[in-house]
Each structure stands twice: as structure tokens, then as C-alpha cells.
C-alpha atoms as a PDB file:
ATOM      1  CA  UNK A   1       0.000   0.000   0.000  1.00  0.00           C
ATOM      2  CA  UNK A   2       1.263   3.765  -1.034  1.00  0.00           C
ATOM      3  CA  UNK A   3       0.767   7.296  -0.251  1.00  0.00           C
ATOM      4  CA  UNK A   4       1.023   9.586  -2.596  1.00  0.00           C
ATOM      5  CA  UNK A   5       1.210  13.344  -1.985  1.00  0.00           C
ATOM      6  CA  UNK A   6       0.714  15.792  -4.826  1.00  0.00           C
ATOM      7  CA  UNK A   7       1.811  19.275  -5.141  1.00  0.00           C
ATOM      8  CA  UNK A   8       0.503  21.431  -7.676  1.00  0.00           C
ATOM      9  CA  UNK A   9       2.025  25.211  -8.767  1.00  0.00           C
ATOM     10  CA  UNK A  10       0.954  27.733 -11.093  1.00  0.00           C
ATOM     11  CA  UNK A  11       3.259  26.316 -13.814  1.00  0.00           C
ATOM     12  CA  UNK A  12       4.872  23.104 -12.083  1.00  0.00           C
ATOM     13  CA  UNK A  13       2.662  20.198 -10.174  1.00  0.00           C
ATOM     14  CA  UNK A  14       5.064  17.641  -7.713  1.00  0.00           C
ATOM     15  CA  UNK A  15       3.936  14.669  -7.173  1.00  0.00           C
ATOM     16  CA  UNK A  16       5.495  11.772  -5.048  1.00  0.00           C
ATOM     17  CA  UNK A  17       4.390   8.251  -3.836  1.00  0.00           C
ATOM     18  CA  UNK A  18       5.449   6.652  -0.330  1.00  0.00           C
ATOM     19  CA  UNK A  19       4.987   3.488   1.487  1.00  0.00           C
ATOM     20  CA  UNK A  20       2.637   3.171   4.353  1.00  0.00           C
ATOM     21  CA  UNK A  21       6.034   1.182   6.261  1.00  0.00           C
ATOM     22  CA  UNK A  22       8.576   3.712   5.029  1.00  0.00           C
ATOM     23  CA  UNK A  23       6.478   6.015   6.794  1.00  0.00           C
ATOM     24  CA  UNK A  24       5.551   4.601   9.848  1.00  0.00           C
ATOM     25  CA  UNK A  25       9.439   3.813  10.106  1.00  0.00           C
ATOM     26  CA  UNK A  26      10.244   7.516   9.741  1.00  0.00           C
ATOM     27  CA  UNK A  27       7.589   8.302  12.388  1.00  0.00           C
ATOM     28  CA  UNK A  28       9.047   5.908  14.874  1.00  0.00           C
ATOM     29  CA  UNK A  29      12.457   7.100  14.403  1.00  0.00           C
ATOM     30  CA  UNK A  30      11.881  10.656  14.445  1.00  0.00           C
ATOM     31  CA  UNK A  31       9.796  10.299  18.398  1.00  0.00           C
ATOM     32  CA  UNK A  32      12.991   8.121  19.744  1.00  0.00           C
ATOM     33  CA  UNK A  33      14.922  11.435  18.421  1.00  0.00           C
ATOM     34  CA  UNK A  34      12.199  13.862  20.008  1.00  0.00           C
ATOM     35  CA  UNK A  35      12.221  11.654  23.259  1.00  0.00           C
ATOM     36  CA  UNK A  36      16.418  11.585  23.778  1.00  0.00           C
ATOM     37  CA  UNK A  37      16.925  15.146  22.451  1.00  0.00           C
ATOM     38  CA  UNK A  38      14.322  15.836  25.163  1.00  0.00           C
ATOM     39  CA  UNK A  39      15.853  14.805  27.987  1.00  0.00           C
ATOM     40  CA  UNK A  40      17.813  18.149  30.326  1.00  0.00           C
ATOM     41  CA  UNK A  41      20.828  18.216  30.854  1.00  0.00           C
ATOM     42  CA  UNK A  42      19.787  17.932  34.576  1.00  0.00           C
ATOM     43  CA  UNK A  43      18.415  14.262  34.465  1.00  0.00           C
ATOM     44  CA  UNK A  44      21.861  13.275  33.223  1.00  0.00           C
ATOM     45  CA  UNK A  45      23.384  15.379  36.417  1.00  0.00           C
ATOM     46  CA  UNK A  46      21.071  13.317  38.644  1.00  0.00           C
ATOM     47  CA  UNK A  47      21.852  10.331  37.211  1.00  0.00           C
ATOM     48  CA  UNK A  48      25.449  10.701  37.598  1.00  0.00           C
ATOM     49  CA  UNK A  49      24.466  12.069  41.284  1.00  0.00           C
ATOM     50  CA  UNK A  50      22.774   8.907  42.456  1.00  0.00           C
ATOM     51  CA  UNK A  51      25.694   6.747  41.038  1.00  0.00           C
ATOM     52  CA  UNK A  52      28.246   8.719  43.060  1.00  0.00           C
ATOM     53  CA  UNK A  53      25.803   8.305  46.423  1.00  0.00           C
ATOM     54  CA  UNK A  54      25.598   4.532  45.305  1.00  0.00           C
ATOM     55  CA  UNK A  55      29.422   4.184  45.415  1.00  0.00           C
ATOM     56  CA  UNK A  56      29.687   6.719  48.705  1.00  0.00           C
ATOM     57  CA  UNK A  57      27.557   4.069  50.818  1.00  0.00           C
ATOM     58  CA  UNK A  58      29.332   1.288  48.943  1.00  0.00           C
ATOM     59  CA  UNK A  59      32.718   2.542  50.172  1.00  0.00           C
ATOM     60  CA  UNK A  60      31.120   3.440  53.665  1.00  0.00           C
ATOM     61  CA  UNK A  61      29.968   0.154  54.340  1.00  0.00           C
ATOM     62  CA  UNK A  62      33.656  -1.555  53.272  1.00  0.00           C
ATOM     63  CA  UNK A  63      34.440   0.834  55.787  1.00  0.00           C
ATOM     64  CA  UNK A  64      32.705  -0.631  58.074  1.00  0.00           C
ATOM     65  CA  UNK A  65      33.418  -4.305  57.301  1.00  0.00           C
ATOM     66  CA  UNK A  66      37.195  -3.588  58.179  1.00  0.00           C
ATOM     67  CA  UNK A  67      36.307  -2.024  61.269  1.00  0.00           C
ATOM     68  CA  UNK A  68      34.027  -4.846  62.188  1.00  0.00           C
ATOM     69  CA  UNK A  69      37.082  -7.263  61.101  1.00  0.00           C
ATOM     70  CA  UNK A  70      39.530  -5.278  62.785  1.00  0.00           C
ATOM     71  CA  UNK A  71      37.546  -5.679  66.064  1.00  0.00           C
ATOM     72  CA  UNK A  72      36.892  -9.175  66.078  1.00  0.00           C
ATOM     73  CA  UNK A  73      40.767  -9.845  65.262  1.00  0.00           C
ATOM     74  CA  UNK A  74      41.731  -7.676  68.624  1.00  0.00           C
ATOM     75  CA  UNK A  75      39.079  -9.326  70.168  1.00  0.00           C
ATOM     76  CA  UNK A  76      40.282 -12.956  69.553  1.00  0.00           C
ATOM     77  CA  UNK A  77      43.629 -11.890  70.246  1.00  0.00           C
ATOM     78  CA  UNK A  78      42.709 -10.592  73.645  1.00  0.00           C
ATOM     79  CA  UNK A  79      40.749 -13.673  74.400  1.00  0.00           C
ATOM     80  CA  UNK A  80      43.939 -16.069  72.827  1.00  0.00           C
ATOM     81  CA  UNK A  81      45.917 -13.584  75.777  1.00  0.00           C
ATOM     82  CA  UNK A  82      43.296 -14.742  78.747  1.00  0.00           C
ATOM     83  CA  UNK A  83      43.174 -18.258  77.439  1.00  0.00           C
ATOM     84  CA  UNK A  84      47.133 -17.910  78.286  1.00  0.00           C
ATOM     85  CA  UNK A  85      47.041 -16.675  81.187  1.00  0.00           C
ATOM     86  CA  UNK A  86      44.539 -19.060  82.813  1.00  0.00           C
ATOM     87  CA  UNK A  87      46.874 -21.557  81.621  1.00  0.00           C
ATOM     88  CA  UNK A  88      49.264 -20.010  83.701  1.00  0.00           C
ATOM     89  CA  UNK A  89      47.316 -19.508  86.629  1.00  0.00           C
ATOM     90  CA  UNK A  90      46.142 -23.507  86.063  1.00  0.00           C
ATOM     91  CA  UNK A  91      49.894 -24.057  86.045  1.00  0.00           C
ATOM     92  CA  UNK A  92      50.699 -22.196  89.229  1.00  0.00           C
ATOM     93  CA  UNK A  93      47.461 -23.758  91.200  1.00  0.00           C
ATOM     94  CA  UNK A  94      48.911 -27.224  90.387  1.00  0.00           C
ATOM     95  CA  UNK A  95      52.317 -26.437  91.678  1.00  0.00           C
ATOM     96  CA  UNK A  96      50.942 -25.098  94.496  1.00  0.00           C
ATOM     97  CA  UNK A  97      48.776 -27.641  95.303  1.00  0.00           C
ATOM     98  CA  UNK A  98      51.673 -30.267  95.016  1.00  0.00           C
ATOM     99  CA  UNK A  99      53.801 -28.772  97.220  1.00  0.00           C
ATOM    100  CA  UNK A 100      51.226 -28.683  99.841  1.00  0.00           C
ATOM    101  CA  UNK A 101      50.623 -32.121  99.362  1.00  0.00           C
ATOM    102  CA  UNK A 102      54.070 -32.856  99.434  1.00  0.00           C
ATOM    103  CA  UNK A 103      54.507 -30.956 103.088  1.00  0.00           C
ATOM    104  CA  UNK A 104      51.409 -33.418 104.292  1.00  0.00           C
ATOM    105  CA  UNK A 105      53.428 -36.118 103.308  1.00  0.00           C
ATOM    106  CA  UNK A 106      51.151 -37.030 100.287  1.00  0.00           C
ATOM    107  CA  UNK A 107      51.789 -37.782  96.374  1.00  0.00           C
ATOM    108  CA  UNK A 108      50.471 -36.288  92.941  1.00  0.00           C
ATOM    109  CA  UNK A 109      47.945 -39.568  93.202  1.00  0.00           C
ATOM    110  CA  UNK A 110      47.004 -39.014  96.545  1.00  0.00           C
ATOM    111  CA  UNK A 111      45.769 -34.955  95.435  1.00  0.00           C
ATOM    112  CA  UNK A 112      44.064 -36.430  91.828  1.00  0.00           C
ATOM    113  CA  UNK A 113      42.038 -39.277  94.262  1.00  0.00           C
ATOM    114  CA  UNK A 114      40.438 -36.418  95.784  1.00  0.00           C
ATOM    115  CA  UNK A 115      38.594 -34.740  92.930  1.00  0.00           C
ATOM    116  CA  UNK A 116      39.886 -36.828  89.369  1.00  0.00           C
ATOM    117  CA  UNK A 117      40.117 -34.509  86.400  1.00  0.00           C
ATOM    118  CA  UNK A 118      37.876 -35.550  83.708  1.00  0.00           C
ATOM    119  CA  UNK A 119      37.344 -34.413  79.998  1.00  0.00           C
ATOM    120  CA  UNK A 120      34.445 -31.974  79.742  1.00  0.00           C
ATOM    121  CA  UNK A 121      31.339 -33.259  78.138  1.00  0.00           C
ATOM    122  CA  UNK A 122      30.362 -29.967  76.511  1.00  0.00           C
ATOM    123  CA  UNK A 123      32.758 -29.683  73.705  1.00  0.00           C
ATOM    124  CA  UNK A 124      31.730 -27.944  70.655  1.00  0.00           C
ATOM    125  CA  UNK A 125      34.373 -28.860  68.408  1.00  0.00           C
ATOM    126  CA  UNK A 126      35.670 -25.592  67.656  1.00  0.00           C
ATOM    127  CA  UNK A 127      39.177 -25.784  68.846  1.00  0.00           C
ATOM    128  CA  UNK A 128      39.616 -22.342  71.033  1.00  0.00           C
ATOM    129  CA  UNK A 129      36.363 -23.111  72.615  1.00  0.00           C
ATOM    130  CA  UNK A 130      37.871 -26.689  73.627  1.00  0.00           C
ATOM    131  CA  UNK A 131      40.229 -25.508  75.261  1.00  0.00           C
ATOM    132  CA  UNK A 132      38.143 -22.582  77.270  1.00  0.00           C
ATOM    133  CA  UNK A 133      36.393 -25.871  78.563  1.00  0.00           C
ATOM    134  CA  UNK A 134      39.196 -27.949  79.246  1.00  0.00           C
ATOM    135  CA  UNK A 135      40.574 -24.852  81.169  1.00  0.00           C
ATOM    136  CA  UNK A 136      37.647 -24.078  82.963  1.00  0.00           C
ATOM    137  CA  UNK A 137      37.695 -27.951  83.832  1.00  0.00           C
ATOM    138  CA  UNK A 138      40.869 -27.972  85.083  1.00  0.00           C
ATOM    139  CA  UNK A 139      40.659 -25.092  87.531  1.00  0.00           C
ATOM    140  CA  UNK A 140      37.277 -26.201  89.014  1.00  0.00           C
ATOM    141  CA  UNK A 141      39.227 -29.202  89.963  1.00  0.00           C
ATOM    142  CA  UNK A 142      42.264 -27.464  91.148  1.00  0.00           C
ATOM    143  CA  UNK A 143      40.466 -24.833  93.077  1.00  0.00           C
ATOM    144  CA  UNK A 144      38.245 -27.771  94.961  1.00  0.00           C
ATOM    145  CA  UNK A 145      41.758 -29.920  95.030  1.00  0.00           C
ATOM    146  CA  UNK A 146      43.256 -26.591  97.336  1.00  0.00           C
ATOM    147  CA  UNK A 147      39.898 -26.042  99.265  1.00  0.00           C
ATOM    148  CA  UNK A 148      40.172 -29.738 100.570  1.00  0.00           C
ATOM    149  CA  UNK A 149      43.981 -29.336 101.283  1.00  0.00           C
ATOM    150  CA  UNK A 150      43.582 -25.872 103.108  1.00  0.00           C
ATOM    151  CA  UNK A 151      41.035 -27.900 105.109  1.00  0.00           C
ATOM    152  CA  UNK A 152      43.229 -30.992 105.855  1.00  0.00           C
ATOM    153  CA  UNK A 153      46.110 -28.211 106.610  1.00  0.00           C
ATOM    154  CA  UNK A 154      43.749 -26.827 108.926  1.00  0.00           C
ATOM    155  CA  UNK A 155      43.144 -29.933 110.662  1.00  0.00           C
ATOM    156  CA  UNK A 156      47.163 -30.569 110.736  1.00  0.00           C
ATOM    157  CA  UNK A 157      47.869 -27.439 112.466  1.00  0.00           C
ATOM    158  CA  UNK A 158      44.847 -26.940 114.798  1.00  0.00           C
ATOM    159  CA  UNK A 159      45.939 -28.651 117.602  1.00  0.00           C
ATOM    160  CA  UNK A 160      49.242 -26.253 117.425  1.00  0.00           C
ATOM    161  CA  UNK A 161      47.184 -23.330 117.139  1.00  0.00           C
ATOM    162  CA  UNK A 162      45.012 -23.687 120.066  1.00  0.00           C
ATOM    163  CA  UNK A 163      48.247 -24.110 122.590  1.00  0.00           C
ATOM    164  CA  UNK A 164      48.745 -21.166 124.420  1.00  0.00           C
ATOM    165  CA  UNK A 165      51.935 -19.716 124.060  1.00  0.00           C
ATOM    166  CA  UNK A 166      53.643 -16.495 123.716  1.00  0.00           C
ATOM    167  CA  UNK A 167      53.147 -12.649 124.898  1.00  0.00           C
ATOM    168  CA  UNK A 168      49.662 -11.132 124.490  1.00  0.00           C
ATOM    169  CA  UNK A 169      51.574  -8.360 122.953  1.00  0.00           C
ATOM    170  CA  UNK A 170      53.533  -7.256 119.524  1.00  0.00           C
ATOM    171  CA  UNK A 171      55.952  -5.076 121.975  1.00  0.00           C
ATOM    172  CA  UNK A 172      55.749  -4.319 125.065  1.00  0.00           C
ATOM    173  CA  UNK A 173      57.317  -5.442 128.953  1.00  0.00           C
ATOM    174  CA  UNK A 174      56.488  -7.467 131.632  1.00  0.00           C
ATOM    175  CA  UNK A 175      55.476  -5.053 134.596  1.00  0.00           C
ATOM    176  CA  UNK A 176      53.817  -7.173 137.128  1.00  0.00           C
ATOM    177  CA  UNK A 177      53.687 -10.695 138.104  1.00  0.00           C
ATOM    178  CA  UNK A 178      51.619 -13.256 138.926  1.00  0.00           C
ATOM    179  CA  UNK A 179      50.870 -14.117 142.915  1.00  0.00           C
ATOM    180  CA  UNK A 180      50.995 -12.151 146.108  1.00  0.00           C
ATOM    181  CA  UNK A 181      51.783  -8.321 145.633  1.00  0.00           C
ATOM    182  CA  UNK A 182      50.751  -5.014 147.603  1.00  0.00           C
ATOM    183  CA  UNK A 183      47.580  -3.470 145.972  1.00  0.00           C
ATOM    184  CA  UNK A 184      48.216  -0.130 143.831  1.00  0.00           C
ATOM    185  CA  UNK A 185      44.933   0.769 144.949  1.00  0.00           C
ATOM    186  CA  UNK A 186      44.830   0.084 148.958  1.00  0.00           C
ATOM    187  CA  UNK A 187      48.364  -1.005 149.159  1.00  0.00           C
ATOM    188  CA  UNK A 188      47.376  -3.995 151.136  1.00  0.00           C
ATOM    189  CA  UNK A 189      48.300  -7.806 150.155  1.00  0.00           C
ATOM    190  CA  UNK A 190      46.224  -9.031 147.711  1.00  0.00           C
ATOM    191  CA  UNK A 191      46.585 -12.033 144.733  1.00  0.00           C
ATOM    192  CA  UNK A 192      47.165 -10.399 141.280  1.00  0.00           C
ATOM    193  CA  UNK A 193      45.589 -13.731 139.021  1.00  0.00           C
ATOM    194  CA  UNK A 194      47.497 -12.846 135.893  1.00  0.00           C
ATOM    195  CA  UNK A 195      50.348 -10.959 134.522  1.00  0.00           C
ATOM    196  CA  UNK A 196      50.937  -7.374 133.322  1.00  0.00           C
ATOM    197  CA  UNK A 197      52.429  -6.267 130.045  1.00  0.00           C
ATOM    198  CA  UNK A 198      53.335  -2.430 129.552  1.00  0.00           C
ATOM    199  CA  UNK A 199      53.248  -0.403 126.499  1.00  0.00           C
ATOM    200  CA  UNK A 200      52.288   2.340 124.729  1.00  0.00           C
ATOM    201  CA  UNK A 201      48.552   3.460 123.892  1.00  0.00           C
ATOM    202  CA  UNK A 202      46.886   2.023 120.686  1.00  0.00           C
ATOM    203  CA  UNK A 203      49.890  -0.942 120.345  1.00  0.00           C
ATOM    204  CA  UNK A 204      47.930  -4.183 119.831  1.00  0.00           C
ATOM    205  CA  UNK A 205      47.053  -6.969 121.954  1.00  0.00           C
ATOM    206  CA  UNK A 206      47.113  -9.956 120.282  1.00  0.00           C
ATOM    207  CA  UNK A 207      45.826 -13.667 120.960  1.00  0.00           C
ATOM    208  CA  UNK A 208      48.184 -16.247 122.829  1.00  0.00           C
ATOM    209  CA  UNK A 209      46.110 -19.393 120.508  1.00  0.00           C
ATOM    210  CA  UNK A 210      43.288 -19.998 118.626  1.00  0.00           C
ATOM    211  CA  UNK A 211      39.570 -20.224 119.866  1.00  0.00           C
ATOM    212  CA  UNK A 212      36.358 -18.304 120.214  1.00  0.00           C
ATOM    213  CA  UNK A 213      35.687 -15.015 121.611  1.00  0.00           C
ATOM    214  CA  UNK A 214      33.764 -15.721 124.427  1.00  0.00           C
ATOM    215  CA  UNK A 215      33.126 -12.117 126.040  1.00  0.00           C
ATOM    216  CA  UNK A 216      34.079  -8.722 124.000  1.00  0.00           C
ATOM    217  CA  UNK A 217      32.806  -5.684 126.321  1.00  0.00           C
ATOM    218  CA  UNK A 218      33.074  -4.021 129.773  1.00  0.00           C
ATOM    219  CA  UNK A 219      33.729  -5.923 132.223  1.00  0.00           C
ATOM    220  CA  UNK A 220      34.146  -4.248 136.268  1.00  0.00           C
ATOM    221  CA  UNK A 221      37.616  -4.168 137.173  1.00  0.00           C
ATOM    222  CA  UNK A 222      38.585  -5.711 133.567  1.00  0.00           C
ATOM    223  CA  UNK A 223      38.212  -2.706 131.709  1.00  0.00           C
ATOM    224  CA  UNK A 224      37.531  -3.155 128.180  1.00  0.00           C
ATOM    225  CA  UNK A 225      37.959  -7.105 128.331  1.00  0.00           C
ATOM    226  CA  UNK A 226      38.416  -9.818 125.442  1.00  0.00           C
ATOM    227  CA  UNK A 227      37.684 -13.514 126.977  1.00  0.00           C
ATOM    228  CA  UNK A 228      38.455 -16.378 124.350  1.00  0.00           C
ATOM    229  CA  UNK A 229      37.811 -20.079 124.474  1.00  0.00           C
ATOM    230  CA  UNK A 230      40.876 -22.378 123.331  1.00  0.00           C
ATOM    231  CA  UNK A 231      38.995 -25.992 124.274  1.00  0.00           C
ATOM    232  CA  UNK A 232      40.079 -28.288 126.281  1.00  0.00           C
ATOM    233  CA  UNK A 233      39.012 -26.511 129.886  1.00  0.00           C
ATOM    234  CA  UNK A 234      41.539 -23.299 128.740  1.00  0.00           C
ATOM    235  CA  UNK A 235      40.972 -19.670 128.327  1.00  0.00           C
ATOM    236  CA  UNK A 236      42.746 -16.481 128.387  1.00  0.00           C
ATOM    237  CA  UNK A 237      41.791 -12.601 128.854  1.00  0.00           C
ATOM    238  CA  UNK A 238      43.282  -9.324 128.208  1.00  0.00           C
ATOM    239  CA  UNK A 239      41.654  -6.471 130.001  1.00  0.00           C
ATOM    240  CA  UNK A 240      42.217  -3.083 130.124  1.00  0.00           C
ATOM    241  CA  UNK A 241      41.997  -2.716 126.802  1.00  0.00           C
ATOM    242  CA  UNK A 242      41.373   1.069 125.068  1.00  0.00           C
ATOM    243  CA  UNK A 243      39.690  -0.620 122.216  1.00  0.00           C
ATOM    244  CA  UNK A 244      38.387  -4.091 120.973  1.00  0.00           C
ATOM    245  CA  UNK A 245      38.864  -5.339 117.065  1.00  0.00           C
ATOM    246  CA  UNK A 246      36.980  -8.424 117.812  1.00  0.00           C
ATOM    247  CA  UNK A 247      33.127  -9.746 118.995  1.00  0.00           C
ATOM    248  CA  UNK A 248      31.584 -12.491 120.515  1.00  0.00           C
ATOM    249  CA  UNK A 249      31.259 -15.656 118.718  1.00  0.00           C
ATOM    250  CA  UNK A 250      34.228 -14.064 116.477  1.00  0.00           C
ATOM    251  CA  UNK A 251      36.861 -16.969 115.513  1.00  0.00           C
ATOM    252  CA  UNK A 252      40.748 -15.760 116.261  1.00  0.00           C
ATOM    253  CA  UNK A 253      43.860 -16.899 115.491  1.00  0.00           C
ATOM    254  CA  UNK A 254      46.856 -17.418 117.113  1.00  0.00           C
ATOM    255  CA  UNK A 255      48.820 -13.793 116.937  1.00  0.00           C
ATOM    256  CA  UNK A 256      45.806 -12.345 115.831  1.00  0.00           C
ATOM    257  CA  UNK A 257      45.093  -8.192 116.831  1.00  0.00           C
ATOM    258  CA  UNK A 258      42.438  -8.610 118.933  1.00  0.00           C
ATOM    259  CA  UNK A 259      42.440  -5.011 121.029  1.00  0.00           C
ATOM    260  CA  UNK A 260      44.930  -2.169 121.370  1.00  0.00           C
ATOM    261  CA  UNK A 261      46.500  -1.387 124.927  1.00  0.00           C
ATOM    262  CA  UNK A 262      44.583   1.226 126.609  1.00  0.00           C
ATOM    263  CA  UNK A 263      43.933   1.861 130.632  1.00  0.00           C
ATOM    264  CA  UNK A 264      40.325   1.193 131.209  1.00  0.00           C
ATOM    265  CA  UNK A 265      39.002  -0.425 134.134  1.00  0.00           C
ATOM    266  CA  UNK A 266      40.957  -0.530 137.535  1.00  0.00           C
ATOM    267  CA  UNK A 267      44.027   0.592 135.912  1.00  0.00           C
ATOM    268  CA  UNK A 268      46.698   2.524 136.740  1.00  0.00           C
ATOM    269  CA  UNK A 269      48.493   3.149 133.975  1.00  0.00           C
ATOM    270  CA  UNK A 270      48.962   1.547 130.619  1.00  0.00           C
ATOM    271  CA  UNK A 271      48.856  -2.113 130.188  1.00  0.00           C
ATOM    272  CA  UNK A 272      46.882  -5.236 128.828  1.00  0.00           C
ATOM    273  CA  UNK A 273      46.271  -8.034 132.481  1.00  0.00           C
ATOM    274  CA  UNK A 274      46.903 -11.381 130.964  1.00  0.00           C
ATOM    275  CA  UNK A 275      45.258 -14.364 132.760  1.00  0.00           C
ATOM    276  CA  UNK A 276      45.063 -17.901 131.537  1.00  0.00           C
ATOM    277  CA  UNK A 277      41.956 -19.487 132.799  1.00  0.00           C
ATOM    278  CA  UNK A 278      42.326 -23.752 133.443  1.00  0.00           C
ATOM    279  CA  UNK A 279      38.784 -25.331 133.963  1.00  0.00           C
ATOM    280  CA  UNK A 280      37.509 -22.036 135.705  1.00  0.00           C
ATOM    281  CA  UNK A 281      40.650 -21.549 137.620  1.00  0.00           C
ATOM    282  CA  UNK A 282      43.451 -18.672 137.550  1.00  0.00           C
ATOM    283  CA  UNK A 283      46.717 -19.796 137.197  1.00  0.00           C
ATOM    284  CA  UNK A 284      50.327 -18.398 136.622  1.00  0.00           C
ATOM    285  CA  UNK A 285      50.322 -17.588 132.350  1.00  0.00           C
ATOM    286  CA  UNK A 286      54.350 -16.691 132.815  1.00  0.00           C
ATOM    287  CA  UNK A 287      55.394 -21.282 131.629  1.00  0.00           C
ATOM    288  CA  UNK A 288      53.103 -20.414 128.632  1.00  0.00           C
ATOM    289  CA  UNK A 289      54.225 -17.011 127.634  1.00  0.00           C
ATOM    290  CA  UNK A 290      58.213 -18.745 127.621  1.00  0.00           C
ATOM    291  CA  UNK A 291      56.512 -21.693 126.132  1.00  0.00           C
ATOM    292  CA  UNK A 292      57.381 -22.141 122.011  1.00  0.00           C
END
């Protein structure tokens, strides 16, 4: 099918066919033209705006990754550092624990038969994580491994503790005796029950043995007084004190502060009275102060 177009002039007439397709063609081709030559020069600028934002959070988020990677290498290097060092600390607990054993007169079997290291159940078959486990394993047993020797070194030394022996005091003198004496008060004869140590206010008063503070408070005559139980029908008190460190039902060591040296009570000067106590009786504390 054609289209012809005729143009006619006073002396010329123009006439010229076309092809329905040619012409559809032409059409086409001339509104792709229209459409690119109308597009601003602004739409290109925003195109080429949004690419440069696209590769702006594109190099923001590599960014980020490295941090991110950064971090988690410190991190694993800090935890590789603690995984070492509780090895250490494992290391040190078993030496210590073997030397212990070995001053109780018992072997490397004798500590293991006592709380046997197993092989943790929980592994996750990552190979750091392992080993946190096995760690953590190990000084659970270790650490219940010294808690049973501290008590069996306890039991060792406890009948050493609670012998009384020694000065009630870090320094000090002996002042007064036990046994007949003139009274500072009244000046007549009277029993002093104990012994006197002098010294300067505020130096401490310690105990002669182990036991249990029986009496921590005033007491008439006594002063500020500290009364402790030892077992075995013996006790020992220190009065006069200026002030006590300790209360009833408190557990003391042997050499343990208990007061500091003051002049409370029927005093007349300075001084912590030292009696030793045998099932309710007084008796003379000076063989157990030179006792060792």
C-alpha cells in the first residue's frame, strides 16, 4: 500500500508516492529522536548524582566491614591472651597444690584421688572453645583440690594453734607478776591472778592461741575485756583494753590483733592483764608465755 502526496504550482505540479512502512518507520524514528533530544541536561546530572551516592555508601559500608574485622581480630587476640594466662594460673594452682601435698606427706595420686580430672562433656568442636572448657575444667578441679587441702592443713595445724603460748603483745614489757603483791589501789596484800604487760597506747594486743571469743565488752575491774575459748578446759583474757577489734562468737587466730592497749578499768596506767583461765581456775600464764 502507497501514499502519494501531490503538489501542484501555477506552472509546475510535484507529485510523489510513499509506502505506508517507510512512513511509519520515519515516524518511529523521528519520536525516539524527540524523546532523547528531550531529555535536560539535569536528568543526566542526577543520574550521575545517584551513582556517586551509590558508590559513597558502597565505600562506607567496606568501611565498616574492616572495622568490624579489625575488632573481632583484637578481640580474639585478647581472648587467645586470657586463654594464656589461665593456663598459667592452672599451672601455678597445680604447683601449688603439690607442694602442699608434698609438706602433708602425700603424692600427685594421693591430690588427683580427691577430685579426678575428667574431659568436659560440653565440647563444641571448635578448637579455642575446647580448650576454654578444658581450662575451665581444670581449675574447678584445682580450686576444689586446694579447698580440701587448706582444710586438711587446717586440721594438721589446729591442735598447734590452740596451745597457748607467747606474749599477748607485739611489743611491750612485763610489769607485774603473777601471785601475792601489795595493791596499787589500797596497798594492802592481795593475789594479782594474771600478769601485766606495759606499752604504749593504741599498740595491739594480740591472741596467745586460737579459739572463740567468748566475752568482747566491759567488764568491772577488767576494763575493756576480750575472753576467748581455746577448748580443752583453757581460756585467756586481756583487760584493760582502750579498744576491741573483735566480737563475741568471732573466731581468732593465734597472733591475731584482737584489742589495742589502753587503761580502762581498775588501771593505773597503761597495760593489757593477761590471765590464763584452766577449767575455771586462775593460774600463773608466765610457763606459757616462755613456752614455744
Amino acid at each position: 500500500m502507497k501514499l502519494t502526496i501531490t503538489l501542484t504550482g501555477k506552472n509546475k505540479r510535484y507529485r510523489h508516492s510513499i509506502s505506508v512502512r517507510t512512513l511509519v518507520s520515519a515516524t518511529v524514528l523521528s519520536s525516539i529522536f524527540m524523546l532523547v533530544s528531550s531529555r535536560s541536561t539535569e536528568s543526566v546530572s542526577e543520574d550521575i548524582a545517584r551513582v556517586r551516592l551509590a558508590q559513597s555508601e558502597v565505600k562506607a559500608t567496606q568501611q565498616d566491614v574492616d572495622a568490624l574485622k579489625q575488632q573481632t581480630a583484637n578481640k580474639l587476640n585478647a581472648l587467645l591472651t586470657r586463654v594464656a594466662e589461665l593456663s598459667a594460673q592452672a599451672s601455678m594452682l597445680d604447683e601449688k597444690g603439690k607442694q602442699i601435698a608434698t609438706e602433708l606427706g602425700m603424692t600427685a595420686t594421693d591430690l588427683d584421688a580427691f577430685v579426678p580430672v575428667s574431659i568436659p562433656d560440653n565440647l563444641q568442636g571448635d578448637p579455642l572453645l575446647d580448650d576454654i572448657a578444658k581450662l575451665q575444667q581444670s581449675l574447678d578441679v584445682k580450686s576444689q583440690q586446694l579447698s580440701m587441702l587448706e582444710s586438711l592443713v587446717r586440721g594438721h595445724h589446729i591442735h598447734d594453734q590452740s596451745q597457748l603460748s607467747g606474749r599477748p603483745i607485739e611489743s611491750g614489757w612485763l610489769s607485774s607478776y603473777y601471785g601475792m603483791r601489795a595493791d596499787p589501789f589500797t596497798g594492802e596484800p592481795a593475789l594479782h591472778k594474771g600478769l601485766d604487760f606495759a606499752g604504749k597506747a593504741g599498740d595491739n594486743v594480740i591472741a596467745t592461741a586460737s579459739g572463740i571469743v567468748t566475752w568482747a565488752g566491759e567488764r568491772f575491774g577488767y576494763g575493756h575485756l576480750v575472753e576467748i575459748d581455746h577448748g580443752d578446759g583453757y581460756v585467756s583474757r586481756y583487760g584493760h583494753n582502750d579498744t576491741l577489734k573483735v566480737s563475741v562468737g568471732d573466731v581468732v587466730t593465734k597472733g591475731q590483733p584482737i584489742a589495742q592497749m589502753g587503761n580502762t578499768g581498775r588501771s593505773t596506767g597503761v597495760h593489757v592483764h593477761y590471765e590464763v583461765i584452766r577449767n575455771g581456775k586462775q593460774i600463773d600464764p608466765l610457763p606459757f608465755v616462755y613456752k614455744k
